[in-house]
Protein backbone atom coordinates (compact mmCIF):
# COMPACT_ATOMS: atom_id res chain seq x y z
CA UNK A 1 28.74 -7.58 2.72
CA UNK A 2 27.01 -5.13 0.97
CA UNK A 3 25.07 -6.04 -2.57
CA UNK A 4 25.20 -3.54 -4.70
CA UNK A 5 23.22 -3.66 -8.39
CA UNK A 6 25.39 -3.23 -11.59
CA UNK A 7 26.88 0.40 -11.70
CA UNK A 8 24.21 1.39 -14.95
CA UNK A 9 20.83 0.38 -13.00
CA UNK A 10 22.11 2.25 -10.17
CA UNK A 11 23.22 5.01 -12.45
CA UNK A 12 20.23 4.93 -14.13
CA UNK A 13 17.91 5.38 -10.90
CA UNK A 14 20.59 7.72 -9.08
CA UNK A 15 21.68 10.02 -11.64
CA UNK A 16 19.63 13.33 -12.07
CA UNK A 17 17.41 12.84 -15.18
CA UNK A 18 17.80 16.55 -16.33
CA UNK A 19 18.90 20.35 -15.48
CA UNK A 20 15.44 21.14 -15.91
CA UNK A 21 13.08 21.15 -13.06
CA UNK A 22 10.00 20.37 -14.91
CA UNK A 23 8.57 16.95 -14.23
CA UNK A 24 7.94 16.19 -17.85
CA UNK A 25 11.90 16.16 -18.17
CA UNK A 26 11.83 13.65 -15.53
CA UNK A 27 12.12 10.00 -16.60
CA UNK A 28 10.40 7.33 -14.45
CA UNK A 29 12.65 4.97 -12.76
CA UNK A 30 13.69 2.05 -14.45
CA UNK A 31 10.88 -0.91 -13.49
CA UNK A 32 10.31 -4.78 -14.12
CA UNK A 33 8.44 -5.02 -16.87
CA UNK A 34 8.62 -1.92 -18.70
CA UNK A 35 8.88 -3.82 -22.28
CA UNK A 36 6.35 -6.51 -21.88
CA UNK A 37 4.10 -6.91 -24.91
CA UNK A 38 0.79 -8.43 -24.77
CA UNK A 39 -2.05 -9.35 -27.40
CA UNK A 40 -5.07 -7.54 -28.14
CA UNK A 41 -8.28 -9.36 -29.16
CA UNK A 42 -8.62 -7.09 -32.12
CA UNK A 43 -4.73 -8.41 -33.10
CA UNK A 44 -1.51 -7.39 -32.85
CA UNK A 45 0.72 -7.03 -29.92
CA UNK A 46 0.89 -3.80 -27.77
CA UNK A 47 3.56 -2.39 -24.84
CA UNK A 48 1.54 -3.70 -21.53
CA UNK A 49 0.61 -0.13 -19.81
CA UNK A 50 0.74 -1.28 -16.01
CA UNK A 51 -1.30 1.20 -14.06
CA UNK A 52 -2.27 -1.00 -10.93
CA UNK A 53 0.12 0.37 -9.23
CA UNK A 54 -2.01 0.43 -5.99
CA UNK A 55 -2.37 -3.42 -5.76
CA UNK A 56 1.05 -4.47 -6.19
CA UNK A 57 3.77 -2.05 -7.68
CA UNK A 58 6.41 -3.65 -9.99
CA UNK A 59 9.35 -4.41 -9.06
CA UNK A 60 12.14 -1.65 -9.56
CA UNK A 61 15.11 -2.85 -11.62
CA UNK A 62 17.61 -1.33 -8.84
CA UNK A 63 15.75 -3.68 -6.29
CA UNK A 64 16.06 -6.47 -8.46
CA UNK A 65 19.52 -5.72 -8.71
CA UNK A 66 20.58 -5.89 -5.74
CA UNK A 67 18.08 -9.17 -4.60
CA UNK A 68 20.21 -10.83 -7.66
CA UNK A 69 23.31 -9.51 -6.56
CA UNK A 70 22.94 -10.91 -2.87
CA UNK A 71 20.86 -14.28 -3.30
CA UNK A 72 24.38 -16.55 -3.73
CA UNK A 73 25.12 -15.44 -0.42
CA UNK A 74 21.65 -16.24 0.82
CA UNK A 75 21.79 -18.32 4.35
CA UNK A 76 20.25 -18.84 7.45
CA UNK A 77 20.34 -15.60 9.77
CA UNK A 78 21.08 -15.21 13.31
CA UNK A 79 21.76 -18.88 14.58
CA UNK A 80 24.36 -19.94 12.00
CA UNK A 81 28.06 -20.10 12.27
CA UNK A 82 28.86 -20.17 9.31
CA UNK A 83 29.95 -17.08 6.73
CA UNK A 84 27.31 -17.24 4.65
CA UNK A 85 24.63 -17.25 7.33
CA UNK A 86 26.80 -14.56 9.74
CA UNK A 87 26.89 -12.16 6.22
CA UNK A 88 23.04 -12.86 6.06
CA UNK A 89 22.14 -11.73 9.33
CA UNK A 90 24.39 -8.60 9.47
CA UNK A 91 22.54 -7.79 5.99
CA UNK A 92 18.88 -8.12 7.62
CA UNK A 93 19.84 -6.36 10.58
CA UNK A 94 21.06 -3.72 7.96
CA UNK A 95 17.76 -3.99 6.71
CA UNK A 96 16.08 -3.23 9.95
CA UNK A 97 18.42 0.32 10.13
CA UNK A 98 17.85 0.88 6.78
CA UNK A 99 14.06 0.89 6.95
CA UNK A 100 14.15 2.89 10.90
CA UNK A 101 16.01 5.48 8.72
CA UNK A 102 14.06 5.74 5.99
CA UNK A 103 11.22 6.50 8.41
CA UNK A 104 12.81 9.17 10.16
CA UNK A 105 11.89 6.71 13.02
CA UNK A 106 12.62 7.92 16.82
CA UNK A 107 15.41 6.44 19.03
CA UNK A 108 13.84 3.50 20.86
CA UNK A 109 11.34 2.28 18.16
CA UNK A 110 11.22 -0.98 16.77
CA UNK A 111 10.81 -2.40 13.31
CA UNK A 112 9.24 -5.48 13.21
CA UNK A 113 9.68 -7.73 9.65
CA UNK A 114 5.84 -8.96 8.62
CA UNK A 115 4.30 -10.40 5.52
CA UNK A 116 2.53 -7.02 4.66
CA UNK A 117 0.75 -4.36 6.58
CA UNK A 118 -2.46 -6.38 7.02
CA UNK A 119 0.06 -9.14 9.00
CA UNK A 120 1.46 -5.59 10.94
CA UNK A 121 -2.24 -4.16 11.70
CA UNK A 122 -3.13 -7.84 12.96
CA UNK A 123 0.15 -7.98 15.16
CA UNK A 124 -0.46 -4.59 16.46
CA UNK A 125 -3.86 -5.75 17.05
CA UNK A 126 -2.77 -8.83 19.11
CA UNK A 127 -1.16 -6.31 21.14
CA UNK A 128 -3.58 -4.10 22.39
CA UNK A 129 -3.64 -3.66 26.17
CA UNK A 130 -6.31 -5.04 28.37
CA UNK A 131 -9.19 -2.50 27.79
CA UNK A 132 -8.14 -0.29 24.58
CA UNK A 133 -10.68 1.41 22.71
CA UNK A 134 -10.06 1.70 19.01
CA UNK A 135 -11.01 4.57 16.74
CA UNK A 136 -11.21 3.88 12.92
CA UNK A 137 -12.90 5.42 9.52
CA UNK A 138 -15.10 3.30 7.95
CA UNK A 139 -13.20 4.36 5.09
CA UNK A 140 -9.83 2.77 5.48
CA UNK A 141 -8.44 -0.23 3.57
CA UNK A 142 -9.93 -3.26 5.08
CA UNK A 143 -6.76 -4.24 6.42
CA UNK A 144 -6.71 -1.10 8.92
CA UNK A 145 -10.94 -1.41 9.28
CA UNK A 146 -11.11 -5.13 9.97
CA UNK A 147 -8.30 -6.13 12.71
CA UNK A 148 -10.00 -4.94 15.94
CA UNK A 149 -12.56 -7.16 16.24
CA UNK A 150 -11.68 -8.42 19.30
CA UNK A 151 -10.89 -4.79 21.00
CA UNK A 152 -13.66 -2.45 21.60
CA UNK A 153 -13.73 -0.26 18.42
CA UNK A 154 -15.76 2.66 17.29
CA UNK A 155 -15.83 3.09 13.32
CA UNK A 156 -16.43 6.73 12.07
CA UNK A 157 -18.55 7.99 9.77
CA UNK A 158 -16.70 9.10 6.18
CA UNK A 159 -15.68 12.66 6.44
CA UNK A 160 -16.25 15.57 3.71
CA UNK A 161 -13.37 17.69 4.82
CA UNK A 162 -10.07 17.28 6.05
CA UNK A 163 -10.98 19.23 8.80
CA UNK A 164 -14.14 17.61 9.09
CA UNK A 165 -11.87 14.63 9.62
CA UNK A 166 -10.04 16.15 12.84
CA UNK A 167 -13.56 17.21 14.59
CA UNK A 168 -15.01 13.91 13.82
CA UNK A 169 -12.23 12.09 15.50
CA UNK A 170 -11.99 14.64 18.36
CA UNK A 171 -15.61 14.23 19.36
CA UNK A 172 -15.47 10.55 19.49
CA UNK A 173 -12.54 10.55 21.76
CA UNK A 174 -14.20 13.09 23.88
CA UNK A 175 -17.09 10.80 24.77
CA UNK A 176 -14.11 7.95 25.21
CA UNK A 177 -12.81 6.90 29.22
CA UNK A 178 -10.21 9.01 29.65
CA UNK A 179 -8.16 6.37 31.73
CA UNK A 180 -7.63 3.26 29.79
CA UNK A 181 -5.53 3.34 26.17
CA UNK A 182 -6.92 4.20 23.25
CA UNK A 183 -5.54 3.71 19.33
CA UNK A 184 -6.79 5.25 16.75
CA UNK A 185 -5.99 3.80 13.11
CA UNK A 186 -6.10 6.00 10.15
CA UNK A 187 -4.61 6.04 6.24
CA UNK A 188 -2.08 8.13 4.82
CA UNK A 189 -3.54 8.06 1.01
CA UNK A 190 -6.52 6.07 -0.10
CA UNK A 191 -6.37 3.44 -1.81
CA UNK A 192 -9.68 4.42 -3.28
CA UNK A 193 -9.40 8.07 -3.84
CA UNK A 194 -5.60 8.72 -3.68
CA UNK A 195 -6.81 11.68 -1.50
CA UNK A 196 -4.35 12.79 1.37
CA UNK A 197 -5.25 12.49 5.05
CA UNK A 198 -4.24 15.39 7.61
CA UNK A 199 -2.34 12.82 9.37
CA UNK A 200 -0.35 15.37 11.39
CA UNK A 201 -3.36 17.08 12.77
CA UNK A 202 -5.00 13.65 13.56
CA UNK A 203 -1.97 12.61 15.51
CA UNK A 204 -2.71 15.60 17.28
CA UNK A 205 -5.85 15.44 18.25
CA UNK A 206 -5.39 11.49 19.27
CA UNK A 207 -2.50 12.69 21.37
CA UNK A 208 -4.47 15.60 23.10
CA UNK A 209 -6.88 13.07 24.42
CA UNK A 210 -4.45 10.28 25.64
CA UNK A 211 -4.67 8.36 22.51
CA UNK A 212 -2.00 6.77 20.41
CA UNK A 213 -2.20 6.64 16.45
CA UNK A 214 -1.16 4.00 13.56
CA UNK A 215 -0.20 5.23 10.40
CA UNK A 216 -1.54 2.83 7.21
CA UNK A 217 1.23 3.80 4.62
CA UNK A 218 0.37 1.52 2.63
CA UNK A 219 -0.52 3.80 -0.35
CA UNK A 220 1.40 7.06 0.98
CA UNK A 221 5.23 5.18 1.85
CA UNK A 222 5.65 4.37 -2.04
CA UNK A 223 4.90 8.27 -3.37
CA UNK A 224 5.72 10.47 -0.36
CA UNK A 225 8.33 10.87 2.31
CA UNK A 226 6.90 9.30 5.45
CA UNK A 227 8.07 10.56 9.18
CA UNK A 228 7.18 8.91 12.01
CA UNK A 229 9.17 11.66 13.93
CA UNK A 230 7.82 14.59 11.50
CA UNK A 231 4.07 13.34 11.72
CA UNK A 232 4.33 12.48 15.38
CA UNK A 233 2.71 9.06 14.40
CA UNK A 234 3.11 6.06 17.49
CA UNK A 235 3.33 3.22 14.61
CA UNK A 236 3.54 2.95 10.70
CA UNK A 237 2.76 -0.14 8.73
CA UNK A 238 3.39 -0.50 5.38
CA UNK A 239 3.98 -3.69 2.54
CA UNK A 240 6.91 -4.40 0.29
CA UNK A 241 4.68 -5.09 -2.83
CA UNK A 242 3.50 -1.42 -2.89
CA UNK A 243 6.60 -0.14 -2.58
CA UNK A 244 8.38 -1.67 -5.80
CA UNK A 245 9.60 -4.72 -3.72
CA UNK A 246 8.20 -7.96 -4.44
CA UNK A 247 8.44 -11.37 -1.88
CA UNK A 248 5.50 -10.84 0.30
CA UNK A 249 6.86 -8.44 3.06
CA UNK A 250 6.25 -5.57 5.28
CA UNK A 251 7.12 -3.60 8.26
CA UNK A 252 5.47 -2.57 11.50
CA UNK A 253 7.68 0.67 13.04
CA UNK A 254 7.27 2.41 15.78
CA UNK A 255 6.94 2.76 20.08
CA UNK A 256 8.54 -0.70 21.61
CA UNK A 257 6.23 -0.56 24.93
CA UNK A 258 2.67 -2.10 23.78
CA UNK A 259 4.92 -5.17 21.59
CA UNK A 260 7.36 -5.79 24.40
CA UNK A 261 4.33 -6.10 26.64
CA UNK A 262 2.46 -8.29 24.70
CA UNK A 263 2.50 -12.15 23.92
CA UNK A 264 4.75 -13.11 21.26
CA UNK A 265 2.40 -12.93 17.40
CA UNK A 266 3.69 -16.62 16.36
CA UNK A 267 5.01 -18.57 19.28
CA UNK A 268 8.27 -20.29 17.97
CA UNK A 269 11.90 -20.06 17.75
CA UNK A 270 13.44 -16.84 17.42
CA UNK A 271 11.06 -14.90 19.20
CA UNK A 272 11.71 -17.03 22.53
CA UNK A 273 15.50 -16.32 24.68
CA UNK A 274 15.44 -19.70 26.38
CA UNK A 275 13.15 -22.63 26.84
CA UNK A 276 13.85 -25.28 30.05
CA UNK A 277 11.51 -27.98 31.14
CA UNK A 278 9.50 -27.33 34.65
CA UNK A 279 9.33 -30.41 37.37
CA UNK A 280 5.53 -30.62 36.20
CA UNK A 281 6.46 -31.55 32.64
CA UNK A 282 5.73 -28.22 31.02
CA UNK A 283 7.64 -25.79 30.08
CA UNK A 284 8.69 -22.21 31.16
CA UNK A 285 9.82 -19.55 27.83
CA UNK A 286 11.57 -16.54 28.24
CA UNK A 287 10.80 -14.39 25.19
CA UNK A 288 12.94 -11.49 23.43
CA UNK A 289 12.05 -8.04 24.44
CA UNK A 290 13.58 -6.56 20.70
CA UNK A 291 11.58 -7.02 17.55
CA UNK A 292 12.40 -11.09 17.75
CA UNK A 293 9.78 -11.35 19.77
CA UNK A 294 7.48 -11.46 16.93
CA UNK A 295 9.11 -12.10 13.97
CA UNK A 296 9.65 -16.61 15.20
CA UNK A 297 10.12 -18.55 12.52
CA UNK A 298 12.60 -18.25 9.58
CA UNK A 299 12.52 -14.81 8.14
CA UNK A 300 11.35 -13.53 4.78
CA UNK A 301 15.15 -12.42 4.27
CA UNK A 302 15.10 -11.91 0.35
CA UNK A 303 11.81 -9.87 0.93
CA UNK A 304 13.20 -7.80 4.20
CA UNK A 305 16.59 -6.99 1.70
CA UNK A 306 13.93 -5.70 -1.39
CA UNK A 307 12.28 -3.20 1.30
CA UNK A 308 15.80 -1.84 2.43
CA UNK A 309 16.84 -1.97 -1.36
CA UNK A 310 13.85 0.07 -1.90
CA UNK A 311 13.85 2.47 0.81
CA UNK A 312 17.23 3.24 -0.41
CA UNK A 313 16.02 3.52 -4.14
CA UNK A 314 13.59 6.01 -3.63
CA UNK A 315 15.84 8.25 -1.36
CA UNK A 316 18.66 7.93 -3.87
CA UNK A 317 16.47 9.07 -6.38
CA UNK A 318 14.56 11.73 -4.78
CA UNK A 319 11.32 12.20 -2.93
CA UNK A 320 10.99 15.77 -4.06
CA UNK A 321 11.58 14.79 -7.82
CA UNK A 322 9.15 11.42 -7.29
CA UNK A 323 6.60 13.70 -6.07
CA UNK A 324 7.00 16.42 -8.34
CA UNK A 325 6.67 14.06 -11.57
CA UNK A 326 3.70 12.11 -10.02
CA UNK A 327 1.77 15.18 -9.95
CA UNK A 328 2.10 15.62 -13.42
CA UNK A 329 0.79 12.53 -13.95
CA UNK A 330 -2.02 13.21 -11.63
CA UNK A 331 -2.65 16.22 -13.54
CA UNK A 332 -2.92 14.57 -17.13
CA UNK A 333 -5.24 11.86 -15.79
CA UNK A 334 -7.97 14.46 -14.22
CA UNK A 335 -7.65 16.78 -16.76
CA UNK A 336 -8.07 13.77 -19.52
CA UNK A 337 -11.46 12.08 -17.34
CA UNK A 338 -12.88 16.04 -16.85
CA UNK A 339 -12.77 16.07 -20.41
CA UNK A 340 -15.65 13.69 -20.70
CA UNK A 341 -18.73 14.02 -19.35
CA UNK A 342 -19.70 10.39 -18.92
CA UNK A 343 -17.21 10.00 -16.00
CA UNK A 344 -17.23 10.63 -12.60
CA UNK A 345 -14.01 10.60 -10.41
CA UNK A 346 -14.90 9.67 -6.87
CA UNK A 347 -13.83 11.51 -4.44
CA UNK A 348 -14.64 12.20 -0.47
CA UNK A 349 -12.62 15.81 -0.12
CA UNK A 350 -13.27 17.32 -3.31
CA UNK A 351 -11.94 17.47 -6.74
CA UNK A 352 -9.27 19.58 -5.81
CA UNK A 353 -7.47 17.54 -3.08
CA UNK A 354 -4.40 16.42 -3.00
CA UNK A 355 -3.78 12.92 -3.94
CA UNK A 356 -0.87 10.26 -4.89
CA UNK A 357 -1.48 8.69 -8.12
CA UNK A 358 -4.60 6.66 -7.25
CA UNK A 359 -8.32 7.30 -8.97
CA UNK A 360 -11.21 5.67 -8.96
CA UNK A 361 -14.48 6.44 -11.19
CA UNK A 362 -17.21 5.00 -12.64
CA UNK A 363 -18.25 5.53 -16.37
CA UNK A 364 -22.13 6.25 -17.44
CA UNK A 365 -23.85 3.20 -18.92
CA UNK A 366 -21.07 1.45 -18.31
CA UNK A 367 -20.39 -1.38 -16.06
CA UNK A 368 -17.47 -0.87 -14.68
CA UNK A 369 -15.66 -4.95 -15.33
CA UNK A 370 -16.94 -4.47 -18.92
CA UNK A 371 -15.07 -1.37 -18.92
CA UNK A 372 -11.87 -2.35 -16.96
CA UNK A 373 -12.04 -5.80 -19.53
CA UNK A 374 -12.27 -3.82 -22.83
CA UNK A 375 -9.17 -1.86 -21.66
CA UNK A 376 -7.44 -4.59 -20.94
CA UNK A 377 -8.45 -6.58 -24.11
CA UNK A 378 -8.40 -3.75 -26.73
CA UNK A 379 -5.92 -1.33 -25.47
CA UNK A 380 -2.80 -3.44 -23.09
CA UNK A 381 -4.08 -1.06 -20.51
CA UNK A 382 -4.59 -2.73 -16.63
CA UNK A 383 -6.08 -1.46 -14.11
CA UNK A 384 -8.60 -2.50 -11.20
CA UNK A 385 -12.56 -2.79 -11.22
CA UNK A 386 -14.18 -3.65 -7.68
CA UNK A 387 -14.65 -2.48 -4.41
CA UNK A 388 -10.84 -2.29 -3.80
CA UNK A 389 -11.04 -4.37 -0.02
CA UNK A 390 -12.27 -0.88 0.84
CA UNK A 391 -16.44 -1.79 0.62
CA UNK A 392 -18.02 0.69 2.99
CA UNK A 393 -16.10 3.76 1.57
CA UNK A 394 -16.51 2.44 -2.23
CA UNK A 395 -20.60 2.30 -1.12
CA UNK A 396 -20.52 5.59 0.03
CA UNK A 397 -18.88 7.29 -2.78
CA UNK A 398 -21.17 5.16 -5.18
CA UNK A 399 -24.19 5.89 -2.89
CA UNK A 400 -25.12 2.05 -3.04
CA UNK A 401 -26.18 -0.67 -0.63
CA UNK A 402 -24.88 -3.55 0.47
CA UNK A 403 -28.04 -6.04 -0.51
CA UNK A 404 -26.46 -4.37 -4.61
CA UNK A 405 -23.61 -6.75 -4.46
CA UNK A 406 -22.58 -10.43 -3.93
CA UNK A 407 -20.92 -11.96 -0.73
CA UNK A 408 -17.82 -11.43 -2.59
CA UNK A 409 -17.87 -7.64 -3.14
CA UNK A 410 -18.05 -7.79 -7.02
CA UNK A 411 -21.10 -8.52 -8.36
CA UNK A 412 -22.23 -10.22 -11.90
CA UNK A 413 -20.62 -7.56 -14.25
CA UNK A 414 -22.86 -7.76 -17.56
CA UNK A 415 -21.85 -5.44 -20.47
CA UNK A 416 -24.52 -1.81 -20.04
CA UNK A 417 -26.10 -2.52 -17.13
CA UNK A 418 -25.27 0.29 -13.82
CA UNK A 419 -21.98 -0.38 -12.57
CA UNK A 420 -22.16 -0.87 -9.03
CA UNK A 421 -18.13 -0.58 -8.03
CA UNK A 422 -15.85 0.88 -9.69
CA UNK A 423 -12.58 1.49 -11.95
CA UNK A 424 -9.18 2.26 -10.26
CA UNK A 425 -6.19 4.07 -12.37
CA UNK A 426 -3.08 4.00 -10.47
CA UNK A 427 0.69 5.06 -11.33
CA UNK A 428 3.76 5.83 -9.65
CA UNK A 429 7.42 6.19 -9.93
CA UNK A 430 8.02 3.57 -12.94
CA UNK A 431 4.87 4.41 -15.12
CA UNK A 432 5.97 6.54 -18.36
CA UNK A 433 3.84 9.41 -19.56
CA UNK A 434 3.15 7.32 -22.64
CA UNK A 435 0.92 4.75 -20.77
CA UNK A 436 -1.17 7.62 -19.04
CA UNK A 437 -1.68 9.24 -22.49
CA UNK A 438 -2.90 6.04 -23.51
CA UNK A 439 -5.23 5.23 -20.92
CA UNK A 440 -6.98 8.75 -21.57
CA UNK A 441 -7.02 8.11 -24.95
CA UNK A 442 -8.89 4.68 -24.43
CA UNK A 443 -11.08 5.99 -22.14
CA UNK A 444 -12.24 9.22 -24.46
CA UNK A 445 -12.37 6.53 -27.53
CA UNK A 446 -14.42 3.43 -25.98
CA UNK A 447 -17.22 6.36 -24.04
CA UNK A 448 -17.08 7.45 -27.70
CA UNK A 449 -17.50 4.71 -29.65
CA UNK A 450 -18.05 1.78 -27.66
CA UNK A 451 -16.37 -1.62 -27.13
CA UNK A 452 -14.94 -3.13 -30.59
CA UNK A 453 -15.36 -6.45 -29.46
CA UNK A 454 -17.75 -8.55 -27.82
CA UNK A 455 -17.82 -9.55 -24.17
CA UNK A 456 -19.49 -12.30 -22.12
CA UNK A 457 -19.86 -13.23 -18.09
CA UNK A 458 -17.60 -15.55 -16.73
CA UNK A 459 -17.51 -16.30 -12.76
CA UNK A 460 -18.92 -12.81 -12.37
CA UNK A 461 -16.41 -11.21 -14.81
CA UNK A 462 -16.71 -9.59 -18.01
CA UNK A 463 -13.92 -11.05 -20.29
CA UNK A 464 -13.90 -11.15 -24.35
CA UNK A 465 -16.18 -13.42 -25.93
CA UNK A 466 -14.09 -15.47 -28.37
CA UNK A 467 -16.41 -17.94 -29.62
């Protein structure tokens, strides 16, 4: 069985939007969403301009589609006899090819169903063998900095360079023991800066000293064209939510050797072959050897169908185009922020780097939740004020401590005082040039002329003070 949306939302995100090559002919794809109103405190009602793309995407119609289109048929996979539960399985198998293709993934690897690329990075963790040393930024995502607790890990300082990047990484693994395995764990995009890494060249270098790499795609899978072939990567991870597929999933790809090896994630039924009772009263398991062997339990199998229905999405509609059009989105947002001189982009590779359609900055005299809140309140504009689960690269861009903030990362945000994190602008395939031209426009007008309402702390938050 194949689900298929109605023929005009897969028209509408198939179909080539013009003759023209030029990217502001180029209509975003159809998204959840996209005609939500919601009040301002100053009154009225205004189109909700959804530009936090980086925390959760929304949902592309197309993918919605097609979710809609298959959940009558929704069963129980692999153990059922019946129809509905035999179409289910062959369709998250599907899934499984769908993603390894739109990977470019090598013959042998696995993809392994998770509940986002944190659940991958821990699973890959959990499968480290005896003895690995692990290599890792300090300024990745915490879900790529924090799983190797338990494994012997060296964090890096941030780099300046791209290049800087590749020595950095090279001298560490020079000084590592050459005999035992070694991972190093590194972003595709930040989540923080948007800035590309040279992920090919690190690859490289890991692989010149008997090391194996992990690709974070989080950020990079939803705006670019990832190959684990291409960028000679040993694993990718990346989540549904980012990739305009809601249901809490995600994917771990890659070599099959360090997961077959390794003890099952989640002990339970599906990842074990057979189970029989010993003399001594326990019990002896056989486990899978495919991807089963971690994925027990009952499947995520609306979630695994969005990813596949959004891998194909975005190659139906075209990487080159995608790309193309997010730069000149990228474009009108620095040009609009280097037009006043009260904000300060962050960046770690310069102003010039290449980046997907993620920015962070901070605004002078502003604190950045007041700022983020009057957006919000006054202009239908959202986006994300924090330290982004990315703390010591946020610090280090910000040049701040870690006594300057609470436990919690986010510390009481009170309307003028220094902002101590920052705000995050991020966009992608569905966001129409309208809500980046309003965003600048907001920005320019409240660094001009202030907040037009009042705001109060709340639970560490600015939000509008209404009495």
């Amino acid at each position: 069985m194949s689900a298929r949306p109605n023929a005009a939302a897969t028209a509408a995100v198939s179909a080539p939007a013009a003759e023209s090559a030029d990217p502001c002919c180029e209509a975003p794809l159809p998204v959840l969403g996209r005609d939500v109103t919601v009040p301002l405190v100053t009154g009225g009602e205004v189109t909700y301009a959804a530009l936090d793309y980086a925390a959760s995407a929304p949902a592309l119609q197309r993918v919605w589609d097609d979710v809609a289109a298959y959940a009558p048929y929704y069963g129980s996979v692999h153990r059922g006899a019946g129809y509905l539960s035999q179409l289910s399985t062959d369709l998250f198998e599907n899934s499984r090819t769908t993603v390894a293709e739109f990977l470019d993934c090598r013959p042998g690897d696995q993809v392994v169903f998770t509940r986002s690329t944190t659940d991958s990075l821990n699973l890959l963790a959990r499968a480290l063998p005896d003895g690995c040393q692990v290599f890792v930024f300090e300024t990745e995502h915490h879900a790529s900095l924090l799983p190797w607790q338990d494994a012997c890990v060296t964090y890096l300082d941030a780099p300046r360079t791209p290049s800087q990047a590749v020595e950095t990484l090279e001298r560490a693994l020079a000084d590592r023991d050459p005999y035992g395995p070694a991972l190093v764990c590194v972003t595709g995009a930040s989540n923080v800066t948007g800035e590309l890494w040279p992920v090919r060249e690190l690859a490289a270098a890991a692989h010149a000293h008997g090391a194996r790499i992990v690709l974070d795609a989080a950020q990079l899978a939803p705006h670019h064209p990832v190959s684990v072939t291409g960028l000679d990567v040993d694993w990718v991870a990346f989540s549904g939510h980012k990739l305009y597929a809601p249901f809490g999933s995600g994917v771990l790809a890659g070599r099959a050797d360090w997961l077959q090896d390794a003890d099952p994630y989640l002990a339970g039924g599906g990842a074990s072959r057979t189970v029989a009772r010993r003399a001594d009263g326990g019990v002896d398991v056989e486990w899978h050897t495919t991807a089963a062997r971690h994925e027990a339990g009952s499947p995520n199998v609306i979630g695994v169908y969005a990813i596949a229905a959004a891998c194909k999405a975005l190659t139906d509609a075209g990487f080159d185009r995608l790309v193309a059009r997010e730069r000149h989105l990228v474009e009108k947002v620095r040009t609009g922020l280097a037009g006043v001189p009260q904000v300060k982009v962050l960046s770690l590779f310069g102003d010039d780097a290449p980046r997907v359609g993620v920015l962070s900055f901070v605004v002078e005299g502003w604190n950045s939740s007041h700022f983020a809140a009057a957006l919000s309140a006054e202009y239908g504009i959202g986006v994300r004020d924090g330290l982004f689960c990315a703390h010591p690269l946020v610090r280090t861009l910000l040049g701040s401590d870690p006594q300057d903030v609470g436990a919690c990362g986010a510390p009481e945000a009170r309307p003028g005082e220094r902002s101590l994190n920052a705000i995050r602008v991020s966009f992608g395939a569905g966001t129409p040039d309208e809500h980046v031209d309003r965003f600048v426009g907001a920005v320019k007008e409240l660094v001009r002329d202030g907040a037009r309402w009042s705001y109060r702390t709340e639970d560490g938050r600015c939000v509008p003070d209404r009495g």
